[in-house]
PDB file of N, CA and C in Angstrom:
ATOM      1  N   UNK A   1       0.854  -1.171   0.000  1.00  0.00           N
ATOM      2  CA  UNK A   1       0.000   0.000   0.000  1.00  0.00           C
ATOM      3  C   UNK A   1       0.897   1.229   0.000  1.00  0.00           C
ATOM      4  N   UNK A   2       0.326   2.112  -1.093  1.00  0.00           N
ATOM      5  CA  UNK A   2       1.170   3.558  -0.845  1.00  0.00           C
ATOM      6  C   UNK A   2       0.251   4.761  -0.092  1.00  0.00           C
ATOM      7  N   UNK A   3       0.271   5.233   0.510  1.00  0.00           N
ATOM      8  CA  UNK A   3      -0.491   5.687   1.160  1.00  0.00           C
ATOM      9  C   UNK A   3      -0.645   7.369   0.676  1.00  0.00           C
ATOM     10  N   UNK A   4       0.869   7.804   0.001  1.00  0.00           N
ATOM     11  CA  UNK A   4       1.061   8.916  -0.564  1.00  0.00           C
ATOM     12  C   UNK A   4       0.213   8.881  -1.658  1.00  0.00           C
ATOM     13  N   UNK A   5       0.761   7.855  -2.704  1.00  0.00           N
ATOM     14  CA  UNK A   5      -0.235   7.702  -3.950  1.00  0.00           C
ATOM     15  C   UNK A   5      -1.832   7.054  -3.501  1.00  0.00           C
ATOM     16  N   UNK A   6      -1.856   6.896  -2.719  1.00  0.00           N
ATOM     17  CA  UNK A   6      -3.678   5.822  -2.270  1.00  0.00           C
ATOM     18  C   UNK A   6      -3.576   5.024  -3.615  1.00  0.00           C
ATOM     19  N   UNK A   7      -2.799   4.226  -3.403  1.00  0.00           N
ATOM     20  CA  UNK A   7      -2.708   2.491  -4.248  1.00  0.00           C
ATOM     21  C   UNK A   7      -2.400   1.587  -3.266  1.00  0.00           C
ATOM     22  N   UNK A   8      -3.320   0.798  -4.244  1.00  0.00           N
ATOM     23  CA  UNK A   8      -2.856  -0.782  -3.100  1.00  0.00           C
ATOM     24  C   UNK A   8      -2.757  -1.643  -4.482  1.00  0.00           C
ATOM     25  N   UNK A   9      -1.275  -2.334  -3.698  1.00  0.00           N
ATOM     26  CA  UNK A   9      -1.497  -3.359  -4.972  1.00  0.00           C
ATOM     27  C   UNK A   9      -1.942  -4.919  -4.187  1.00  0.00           C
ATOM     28  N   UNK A  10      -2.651  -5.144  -5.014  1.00  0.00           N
ATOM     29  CA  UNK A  10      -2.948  -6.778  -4.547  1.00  0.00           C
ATOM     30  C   UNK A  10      -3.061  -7.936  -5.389  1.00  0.00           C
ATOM     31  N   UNK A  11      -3.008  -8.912  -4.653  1.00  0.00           N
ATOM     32  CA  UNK A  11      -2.569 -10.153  -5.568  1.00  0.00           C
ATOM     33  C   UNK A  11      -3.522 -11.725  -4.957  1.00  0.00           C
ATOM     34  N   UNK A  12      -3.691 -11.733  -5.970  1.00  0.00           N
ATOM     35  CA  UNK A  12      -4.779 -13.425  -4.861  1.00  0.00           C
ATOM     36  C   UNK A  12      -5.001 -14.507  -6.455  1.00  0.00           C
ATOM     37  N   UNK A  13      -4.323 -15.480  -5.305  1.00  0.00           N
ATOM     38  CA  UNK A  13      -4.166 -17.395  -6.324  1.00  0.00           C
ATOM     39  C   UNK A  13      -5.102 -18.120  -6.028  1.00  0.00           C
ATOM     40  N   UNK A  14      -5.041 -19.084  -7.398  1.00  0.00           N
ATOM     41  CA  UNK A  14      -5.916 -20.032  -6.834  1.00  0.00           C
ATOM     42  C   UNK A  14      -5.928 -21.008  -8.048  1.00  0.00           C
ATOM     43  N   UNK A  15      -4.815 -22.237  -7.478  1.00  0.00           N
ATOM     44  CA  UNK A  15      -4.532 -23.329  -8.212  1.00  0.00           C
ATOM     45  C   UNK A  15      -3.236 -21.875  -9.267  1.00  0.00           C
ATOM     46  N   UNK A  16      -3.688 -22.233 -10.830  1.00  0.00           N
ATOM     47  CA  UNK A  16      -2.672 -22.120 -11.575  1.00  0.00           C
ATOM     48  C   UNK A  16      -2.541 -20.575 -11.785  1.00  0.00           C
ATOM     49  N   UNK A  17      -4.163 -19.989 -11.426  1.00  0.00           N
ATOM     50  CA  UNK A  17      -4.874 -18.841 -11.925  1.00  0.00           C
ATOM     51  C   UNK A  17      -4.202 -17.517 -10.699  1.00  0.00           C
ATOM     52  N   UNK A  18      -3.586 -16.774 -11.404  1.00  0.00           N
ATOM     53  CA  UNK A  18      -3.413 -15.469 -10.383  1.00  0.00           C
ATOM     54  C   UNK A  18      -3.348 -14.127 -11.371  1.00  0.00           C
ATOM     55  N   UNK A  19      -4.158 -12.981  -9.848  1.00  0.00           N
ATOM     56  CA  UNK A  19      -4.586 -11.975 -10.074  1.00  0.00           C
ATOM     57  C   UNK A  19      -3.660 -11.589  -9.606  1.00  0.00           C
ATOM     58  N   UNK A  20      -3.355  -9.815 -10.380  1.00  0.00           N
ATOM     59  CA  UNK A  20      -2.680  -9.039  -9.529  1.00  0.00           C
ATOM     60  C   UNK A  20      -3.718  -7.478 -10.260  1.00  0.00           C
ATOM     61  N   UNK A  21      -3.427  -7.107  -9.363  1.00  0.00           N
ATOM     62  CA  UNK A  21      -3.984  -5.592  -9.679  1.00  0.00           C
ATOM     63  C   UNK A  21      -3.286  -4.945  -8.550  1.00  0.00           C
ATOM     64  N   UNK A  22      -3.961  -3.300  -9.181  1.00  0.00           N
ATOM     65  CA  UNK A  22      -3.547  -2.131  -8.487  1.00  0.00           C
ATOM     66  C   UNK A  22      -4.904  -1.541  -8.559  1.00  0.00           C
ATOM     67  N   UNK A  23      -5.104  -1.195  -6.906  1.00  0.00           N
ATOM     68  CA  UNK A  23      -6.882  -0.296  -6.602  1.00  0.00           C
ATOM     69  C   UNK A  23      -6.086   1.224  -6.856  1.00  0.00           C
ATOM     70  N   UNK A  24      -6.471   2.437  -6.621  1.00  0.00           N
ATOM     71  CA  UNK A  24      -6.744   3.451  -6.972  1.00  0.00           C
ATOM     72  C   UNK A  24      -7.477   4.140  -6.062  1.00  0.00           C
ATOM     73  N   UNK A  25      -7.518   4.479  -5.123  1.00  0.00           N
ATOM     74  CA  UNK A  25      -8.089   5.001  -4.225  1.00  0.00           C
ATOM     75  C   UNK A  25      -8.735   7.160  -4.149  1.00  0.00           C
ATOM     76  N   UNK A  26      -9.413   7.472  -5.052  1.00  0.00           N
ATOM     77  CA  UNK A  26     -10.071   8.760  -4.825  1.00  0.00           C
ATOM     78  C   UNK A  26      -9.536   9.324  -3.602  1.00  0.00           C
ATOM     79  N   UNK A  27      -9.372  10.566  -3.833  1.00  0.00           N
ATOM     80  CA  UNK A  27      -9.437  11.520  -2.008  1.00  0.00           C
ATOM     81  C   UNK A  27     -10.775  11.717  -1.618  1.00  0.00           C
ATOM     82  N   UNK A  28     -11.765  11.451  -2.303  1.00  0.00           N
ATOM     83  CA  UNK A  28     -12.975  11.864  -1.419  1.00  0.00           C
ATOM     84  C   UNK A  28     -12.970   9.764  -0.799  1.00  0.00           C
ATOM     85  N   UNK A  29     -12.719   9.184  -1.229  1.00  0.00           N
ATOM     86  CA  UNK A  29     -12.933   7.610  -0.630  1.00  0.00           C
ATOM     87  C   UNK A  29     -12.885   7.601   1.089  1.00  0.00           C
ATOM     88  N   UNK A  30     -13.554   6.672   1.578  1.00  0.00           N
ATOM     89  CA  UNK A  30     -15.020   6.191   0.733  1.00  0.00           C
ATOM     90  C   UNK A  30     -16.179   7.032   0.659  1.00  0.00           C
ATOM     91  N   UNK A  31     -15.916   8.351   1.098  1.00  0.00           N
ATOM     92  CA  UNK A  31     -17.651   8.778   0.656  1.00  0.00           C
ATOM     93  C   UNK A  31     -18.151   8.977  -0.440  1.00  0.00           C
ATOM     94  N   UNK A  32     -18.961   7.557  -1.168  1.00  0.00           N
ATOM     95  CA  UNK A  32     -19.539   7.490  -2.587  1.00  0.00           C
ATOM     96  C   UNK A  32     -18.473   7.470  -3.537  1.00  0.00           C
ATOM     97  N   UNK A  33     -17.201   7.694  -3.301  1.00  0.00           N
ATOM     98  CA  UNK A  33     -16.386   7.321  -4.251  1.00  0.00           C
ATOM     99  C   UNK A  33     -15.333   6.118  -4.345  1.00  0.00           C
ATOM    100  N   UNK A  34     -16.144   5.016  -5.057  1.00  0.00           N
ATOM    101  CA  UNK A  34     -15.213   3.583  -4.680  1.00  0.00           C
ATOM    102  C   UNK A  34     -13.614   3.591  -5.702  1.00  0.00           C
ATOM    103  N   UNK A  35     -12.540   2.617  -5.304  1.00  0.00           N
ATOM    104  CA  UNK A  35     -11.550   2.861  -6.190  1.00  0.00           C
ATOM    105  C   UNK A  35     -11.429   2.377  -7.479  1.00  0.00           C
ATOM    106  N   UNK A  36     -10.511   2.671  -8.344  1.00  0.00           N
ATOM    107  CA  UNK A  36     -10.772   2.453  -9.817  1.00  0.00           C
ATOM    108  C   UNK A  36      -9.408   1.028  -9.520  1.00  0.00           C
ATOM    109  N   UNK A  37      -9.502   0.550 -11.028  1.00  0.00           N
ATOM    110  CA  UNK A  37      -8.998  -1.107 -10.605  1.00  0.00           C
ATOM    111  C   UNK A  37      -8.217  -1.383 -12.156  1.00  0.00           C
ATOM    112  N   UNK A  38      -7.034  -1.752 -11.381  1.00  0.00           N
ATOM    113  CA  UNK A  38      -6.008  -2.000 -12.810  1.00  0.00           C
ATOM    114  C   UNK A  38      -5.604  -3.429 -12.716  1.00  0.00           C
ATOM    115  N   UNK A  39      -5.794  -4.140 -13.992  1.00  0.00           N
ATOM    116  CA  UNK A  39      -4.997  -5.675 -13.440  1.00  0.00           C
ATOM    117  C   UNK A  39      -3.656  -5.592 -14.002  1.00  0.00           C
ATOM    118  N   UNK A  40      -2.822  -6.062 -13.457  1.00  0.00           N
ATOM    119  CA  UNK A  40      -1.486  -6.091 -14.209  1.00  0.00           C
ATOM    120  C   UNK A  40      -1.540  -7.247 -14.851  1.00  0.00           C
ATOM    121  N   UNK A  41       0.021  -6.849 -15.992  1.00  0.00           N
ATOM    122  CA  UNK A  41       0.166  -8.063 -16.643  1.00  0.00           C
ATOM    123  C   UNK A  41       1.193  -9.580 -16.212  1.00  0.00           C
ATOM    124  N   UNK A  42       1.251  -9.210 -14.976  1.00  0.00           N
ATOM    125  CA  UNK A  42       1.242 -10.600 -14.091  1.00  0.00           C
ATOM    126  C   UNK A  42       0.316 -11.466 -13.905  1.00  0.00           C
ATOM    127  N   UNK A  43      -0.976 -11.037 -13.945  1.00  0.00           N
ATOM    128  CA  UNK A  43      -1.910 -11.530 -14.438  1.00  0.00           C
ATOM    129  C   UNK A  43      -2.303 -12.853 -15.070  1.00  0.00           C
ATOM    130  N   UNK A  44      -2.588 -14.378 -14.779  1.00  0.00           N
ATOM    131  CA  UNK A  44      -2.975 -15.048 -15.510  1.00  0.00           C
ATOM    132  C   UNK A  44      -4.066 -15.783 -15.856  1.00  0.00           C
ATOM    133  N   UNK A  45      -4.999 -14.338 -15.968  1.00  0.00           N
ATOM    134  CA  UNK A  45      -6.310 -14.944 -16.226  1.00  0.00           C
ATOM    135  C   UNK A  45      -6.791 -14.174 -17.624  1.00  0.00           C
ATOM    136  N   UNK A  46      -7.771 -14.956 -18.397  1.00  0.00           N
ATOM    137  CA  UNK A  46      -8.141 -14.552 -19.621  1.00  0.00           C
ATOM    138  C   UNK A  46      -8.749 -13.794 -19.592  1.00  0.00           C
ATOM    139  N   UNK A  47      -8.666 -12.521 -20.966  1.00  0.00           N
ATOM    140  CA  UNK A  47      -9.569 -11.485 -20.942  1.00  0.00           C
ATOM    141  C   UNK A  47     -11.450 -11.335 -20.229  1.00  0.00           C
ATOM    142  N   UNK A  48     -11.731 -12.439 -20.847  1.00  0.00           N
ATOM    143  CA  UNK A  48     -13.266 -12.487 -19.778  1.00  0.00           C
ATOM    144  C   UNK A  48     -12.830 -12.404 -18.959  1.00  0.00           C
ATOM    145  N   UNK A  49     -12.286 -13.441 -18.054  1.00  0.00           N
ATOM    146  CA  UNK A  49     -12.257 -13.530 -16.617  1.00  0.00           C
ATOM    147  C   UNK A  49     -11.277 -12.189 -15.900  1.00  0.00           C
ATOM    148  N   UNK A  50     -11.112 -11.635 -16.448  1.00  0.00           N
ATOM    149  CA  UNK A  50     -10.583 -10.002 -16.091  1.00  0.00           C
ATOM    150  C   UNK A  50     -11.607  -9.033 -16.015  1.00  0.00           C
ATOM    151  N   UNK A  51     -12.335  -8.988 -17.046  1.00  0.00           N
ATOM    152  CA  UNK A  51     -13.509  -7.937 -17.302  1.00  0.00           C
ATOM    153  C   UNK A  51     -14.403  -8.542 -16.280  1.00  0.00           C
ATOM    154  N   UNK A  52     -14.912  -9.868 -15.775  1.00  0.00           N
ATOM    155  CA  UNK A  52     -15.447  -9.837 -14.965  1.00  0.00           C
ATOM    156  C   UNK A  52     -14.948  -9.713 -13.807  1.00  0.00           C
ATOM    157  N   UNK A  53     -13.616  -9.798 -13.203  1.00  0.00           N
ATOM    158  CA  UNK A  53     -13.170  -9.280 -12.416  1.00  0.00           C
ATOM    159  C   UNK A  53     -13.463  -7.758 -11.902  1.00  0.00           C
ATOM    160  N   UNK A  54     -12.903  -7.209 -12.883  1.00  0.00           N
ATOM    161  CA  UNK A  54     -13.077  -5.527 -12.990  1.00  0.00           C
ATOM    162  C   UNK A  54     -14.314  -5.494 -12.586  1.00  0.00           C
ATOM    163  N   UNK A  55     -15.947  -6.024 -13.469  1.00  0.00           N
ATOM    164  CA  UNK A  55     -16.981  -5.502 -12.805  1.00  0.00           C
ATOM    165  C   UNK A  55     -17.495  -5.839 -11.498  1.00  0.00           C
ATOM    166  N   UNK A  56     -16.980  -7.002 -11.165  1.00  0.00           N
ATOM    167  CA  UNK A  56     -17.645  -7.179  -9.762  1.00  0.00           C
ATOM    168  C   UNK A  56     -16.999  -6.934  -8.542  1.00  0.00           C
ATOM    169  N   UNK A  57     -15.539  -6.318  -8.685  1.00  0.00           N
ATOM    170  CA  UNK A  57     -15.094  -5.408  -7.803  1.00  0.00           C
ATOM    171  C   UNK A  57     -15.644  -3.824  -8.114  1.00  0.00           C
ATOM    172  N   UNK A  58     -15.960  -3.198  -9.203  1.00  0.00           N
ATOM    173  CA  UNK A  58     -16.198  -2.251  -9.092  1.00  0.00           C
ATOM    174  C   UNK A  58     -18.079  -2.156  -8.463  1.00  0.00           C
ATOM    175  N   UNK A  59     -18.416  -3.246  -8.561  1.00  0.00           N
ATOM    176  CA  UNK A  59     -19.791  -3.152  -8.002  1.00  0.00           C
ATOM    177  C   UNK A  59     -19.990  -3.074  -6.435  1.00  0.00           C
ATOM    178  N   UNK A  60     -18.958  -4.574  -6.144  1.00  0.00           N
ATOM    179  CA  UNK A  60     -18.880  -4.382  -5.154  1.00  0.00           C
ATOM    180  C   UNK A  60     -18.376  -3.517  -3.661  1.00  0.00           C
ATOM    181  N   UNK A  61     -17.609  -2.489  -4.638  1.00  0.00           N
ATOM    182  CA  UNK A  61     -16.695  -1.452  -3.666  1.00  0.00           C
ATOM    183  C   UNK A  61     -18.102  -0.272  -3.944  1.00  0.00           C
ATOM    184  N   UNK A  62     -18.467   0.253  -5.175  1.00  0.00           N
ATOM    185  CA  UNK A  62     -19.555   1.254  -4.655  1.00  0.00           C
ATOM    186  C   UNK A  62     -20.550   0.727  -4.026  1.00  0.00           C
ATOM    187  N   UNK A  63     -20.801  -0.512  -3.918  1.00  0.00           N
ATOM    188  CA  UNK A  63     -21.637  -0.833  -2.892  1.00  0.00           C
ATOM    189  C   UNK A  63     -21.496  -0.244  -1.303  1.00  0.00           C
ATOM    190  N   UNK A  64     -20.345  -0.814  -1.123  1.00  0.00           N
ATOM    191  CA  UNK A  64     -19.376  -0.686   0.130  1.00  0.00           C
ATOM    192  C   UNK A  64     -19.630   1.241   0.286  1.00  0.00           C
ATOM    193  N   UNK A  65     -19.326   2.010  -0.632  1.00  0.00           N
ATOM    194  CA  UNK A  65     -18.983   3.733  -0.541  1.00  0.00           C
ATOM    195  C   UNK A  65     -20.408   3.901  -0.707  1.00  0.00           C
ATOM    196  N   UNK A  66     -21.044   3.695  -0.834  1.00  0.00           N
ATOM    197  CA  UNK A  66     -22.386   4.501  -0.760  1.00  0.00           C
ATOM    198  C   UNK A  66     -22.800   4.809   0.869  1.00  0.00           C
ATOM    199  N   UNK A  67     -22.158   3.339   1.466  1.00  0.00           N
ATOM    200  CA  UNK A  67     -22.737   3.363   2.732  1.00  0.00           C
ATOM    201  C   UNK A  67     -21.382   4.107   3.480  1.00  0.00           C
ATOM    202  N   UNK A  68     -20.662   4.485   2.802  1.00  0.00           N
ATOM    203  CA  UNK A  68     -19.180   5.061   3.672  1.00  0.00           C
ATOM    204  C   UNK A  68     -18.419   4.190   4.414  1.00  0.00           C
ATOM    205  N   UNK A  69     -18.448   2.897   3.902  1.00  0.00           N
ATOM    206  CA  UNK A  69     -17.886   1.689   4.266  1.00  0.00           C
ATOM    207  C   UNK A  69     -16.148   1.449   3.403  1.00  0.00           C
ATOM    208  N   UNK A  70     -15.443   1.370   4.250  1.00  0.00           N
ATOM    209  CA  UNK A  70     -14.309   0.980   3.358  1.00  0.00           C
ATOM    210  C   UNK A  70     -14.725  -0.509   2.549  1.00  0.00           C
ATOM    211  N   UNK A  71     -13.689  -0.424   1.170  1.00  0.00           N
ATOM    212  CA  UNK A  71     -14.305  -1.757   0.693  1.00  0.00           C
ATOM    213  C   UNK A  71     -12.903  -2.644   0.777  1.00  0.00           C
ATOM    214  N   UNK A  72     -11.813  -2.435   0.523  1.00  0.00           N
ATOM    215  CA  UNK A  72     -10.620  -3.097   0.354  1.00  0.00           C
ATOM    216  C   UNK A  72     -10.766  -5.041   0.707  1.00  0.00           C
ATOM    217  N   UNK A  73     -11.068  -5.057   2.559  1.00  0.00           N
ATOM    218  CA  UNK A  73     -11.342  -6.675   2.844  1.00  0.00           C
ATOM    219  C   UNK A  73     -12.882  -7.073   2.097  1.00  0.00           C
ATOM    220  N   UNK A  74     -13.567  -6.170   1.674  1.00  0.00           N
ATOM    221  CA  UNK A  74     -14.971  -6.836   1.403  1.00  0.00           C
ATOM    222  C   UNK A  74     -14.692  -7.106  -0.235  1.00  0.00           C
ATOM    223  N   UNK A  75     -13.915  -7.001  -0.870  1.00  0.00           N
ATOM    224  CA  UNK A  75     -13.837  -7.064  -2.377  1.00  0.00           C
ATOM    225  C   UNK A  75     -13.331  -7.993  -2.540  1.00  0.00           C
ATOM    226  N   UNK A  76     -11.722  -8.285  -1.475  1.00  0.00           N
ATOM    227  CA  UNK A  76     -10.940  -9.123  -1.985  1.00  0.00           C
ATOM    228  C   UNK A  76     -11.529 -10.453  -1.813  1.00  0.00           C
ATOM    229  N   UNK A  77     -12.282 -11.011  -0.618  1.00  0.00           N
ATOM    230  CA  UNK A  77     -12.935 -12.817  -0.937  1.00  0.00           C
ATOM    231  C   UNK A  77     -13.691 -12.537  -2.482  1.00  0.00           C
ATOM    232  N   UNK A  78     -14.683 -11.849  -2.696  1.00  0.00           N
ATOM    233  CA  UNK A  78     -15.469 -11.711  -4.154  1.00  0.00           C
ATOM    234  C   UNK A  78     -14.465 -12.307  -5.054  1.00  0.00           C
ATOM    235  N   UNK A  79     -13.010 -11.476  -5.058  1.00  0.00           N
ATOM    236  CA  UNK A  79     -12.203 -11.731  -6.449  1.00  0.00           C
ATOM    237  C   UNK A  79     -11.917 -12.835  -6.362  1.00  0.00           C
ATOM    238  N   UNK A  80     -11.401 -13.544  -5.426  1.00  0.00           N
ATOM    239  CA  UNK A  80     -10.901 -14.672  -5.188  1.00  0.00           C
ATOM    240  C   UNK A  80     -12.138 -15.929  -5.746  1.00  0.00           C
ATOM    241  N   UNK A  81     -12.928 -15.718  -4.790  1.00  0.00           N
ATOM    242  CA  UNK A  81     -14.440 -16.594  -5.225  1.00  0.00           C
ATOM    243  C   UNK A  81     -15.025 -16.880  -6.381  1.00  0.00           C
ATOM    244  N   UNK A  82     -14.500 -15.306  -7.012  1.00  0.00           N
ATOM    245  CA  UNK A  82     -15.350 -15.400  -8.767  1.00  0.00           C
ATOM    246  C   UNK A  82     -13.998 -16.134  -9.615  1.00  0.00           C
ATOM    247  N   UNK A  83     -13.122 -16.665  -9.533  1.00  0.00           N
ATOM    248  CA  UNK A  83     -12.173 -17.475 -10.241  1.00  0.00           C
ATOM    249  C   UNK A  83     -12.243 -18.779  -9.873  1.00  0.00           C
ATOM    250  N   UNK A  84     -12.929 -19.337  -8.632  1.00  0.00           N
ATOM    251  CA  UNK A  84     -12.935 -20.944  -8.226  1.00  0.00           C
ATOM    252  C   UNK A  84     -13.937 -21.539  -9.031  1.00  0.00           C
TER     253      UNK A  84
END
């Protein structure tokens, strides 16, 4: 985590398949503004399974900011879950 830049990079396996990304964290976060989501190309999951990555963390974090909830631990089981 950089705390200067508000990035987090994160990374989560499972079997052969691994994610890595970088969140993006807004200065107004979390109020109503959830973070934006980069996968790197460490990455070894296929274009679908990226794009659905991307959307169901980004669903699930404005979920999280609407209510002024940090989302960071509530996203990461989702990502993990949606690749098993």
């Amino acid at each position: 985590m950089n705390v200067e830049r508000r990035t987090c990079e994160v990374s989560a396996a499972c079997g052969a398949l691994e994610v890595n990304l970088t969140m993006h964290f807004p200065d107004d976060y979390p109020n109503n503004s959830a973070p934006t989501f980069v996968l790197n190309c460490e990455s070894t999951v296929d274009d679908s399974a990226q794009s659905k990555l991307i959307k169901v963390n980004i669903f699930t974090c404005s979920s999280f900011c609407m209510t002024f909830t940090p989302c960071l631990s509530g996203s990461l089981p989702i990502q993990v879950e949606e690749e098993i």
